[in-house]
Protein backbone atom coordinates (compact mmCIF):
# COMPACT_ATOMS: atom_id res chain seq x y z
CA UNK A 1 206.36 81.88 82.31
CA UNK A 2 209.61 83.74 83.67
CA UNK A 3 209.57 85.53 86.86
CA UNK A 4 210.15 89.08 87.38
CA UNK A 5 212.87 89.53 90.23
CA UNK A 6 213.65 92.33 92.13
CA UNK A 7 214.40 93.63 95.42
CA UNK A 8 211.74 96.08 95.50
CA UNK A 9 208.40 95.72 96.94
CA UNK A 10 207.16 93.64 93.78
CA UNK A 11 208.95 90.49 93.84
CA UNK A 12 207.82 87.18 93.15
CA UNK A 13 204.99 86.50 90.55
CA UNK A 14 202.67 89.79 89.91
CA UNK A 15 198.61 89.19 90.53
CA UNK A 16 196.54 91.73 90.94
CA UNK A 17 195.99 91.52 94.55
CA UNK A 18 199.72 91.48 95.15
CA UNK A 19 200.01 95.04 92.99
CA UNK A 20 196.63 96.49 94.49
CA UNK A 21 198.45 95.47 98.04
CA UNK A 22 202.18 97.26 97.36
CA UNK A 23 202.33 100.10 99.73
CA UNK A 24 205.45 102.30 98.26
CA UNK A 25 207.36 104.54 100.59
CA UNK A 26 205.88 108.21 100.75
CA UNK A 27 208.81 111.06 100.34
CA UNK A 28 208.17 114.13 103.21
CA UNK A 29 207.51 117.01 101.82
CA UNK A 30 210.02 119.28 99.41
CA UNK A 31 211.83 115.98 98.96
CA UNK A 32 212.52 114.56 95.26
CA UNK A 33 209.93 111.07 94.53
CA UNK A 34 206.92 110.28 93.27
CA UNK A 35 203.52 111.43 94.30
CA UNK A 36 201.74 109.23 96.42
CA UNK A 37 198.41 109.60 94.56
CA UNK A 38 200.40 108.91 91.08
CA UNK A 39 201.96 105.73 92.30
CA UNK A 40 198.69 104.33 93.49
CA UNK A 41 196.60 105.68 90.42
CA UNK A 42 199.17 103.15 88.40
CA UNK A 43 198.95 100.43 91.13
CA UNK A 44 195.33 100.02 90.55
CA UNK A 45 195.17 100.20 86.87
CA UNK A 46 198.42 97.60 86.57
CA UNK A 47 195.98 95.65 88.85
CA UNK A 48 192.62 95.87 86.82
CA UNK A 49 194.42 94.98 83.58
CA UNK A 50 196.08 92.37 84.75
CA UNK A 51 193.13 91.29 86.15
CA UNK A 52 191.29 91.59 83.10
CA UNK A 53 194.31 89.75 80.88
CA UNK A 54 194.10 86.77 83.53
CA UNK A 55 190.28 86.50 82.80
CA UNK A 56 190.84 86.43 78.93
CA UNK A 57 193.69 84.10 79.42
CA UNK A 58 191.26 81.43 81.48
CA UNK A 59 189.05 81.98 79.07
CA UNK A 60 191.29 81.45 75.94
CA UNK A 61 192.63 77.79 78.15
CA UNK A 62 188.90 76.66 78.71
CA UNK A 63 188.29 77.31 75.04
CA UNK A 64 191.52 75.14 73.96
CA UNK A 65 190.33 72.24 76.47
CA UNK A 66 186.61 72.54 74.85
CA UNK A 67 188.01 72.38 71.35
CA UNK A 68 190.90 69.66 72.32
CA UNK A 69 188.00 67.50 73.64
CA UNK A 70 185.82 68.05 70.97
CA UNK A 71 188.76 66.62 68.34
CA UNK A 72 189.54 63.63 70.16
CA UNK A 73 185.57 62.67 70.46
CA UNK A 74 185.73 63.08 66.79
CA UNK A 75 189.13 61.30 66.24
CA UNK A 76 187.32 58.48 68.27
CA UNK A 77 184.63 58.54 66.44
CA UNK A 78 186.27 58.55 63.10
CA UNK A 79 188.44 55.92 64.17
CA UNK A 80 184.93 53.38 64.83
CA UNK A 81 183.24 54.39 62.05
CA UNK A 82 186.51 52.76 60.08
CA UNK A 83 186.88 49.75 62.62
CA UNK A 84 183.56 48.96 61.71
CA UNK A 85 183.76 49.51 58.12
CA UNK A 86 186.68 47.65 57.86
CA UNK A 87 184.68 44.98 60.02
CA UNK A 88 181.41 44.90 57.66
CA UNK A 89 183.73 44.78 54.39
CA UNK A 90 184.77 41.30 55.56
């Protein structure tokens, strides 16, 4: 996975605690920039859905391991069943 760089307040890898945490700078008032409220709004849903995609994506990698395992217990299997075939046939 690449890493994002920068030199704003995100750099380094992005986790949702990291983007809940990012405190932007707040413009004074009748200055050009974003609204506060805005930013944060974002922040916090960039957060949860990261959040959530990490979730699916452990689940997704505990369902390849589970399924991984469960092919080389049959591949083992498969592989005795023949041994002893090939055993019994002499």
């Amino acid at each position: 996975m690449a890493v994002y760089r920068s030199r704003n307040a995100l750099t380094g890898p992005l986790t949702p605690d990291r983007i809940a945490g990012v405190a932007l700078p707040r413009t004074s008032f009748c200055q050009r920039g974003y609204r506060a409220d805005d930013v944060d709004a974002l922040l916090h849903r960039l957060a949860h859905e990261l959040r959530d995609r990490t979730r699916q994506l452990d689940l997704t990698r505990a369902e390849n391991h589970r399924i991984k395992e469960a092919l080389r217990a049959w591949q083992t299997r498969r592989t005795d069943e023949r041994a002893q075939a090939r055993h019994a046939g002499r």
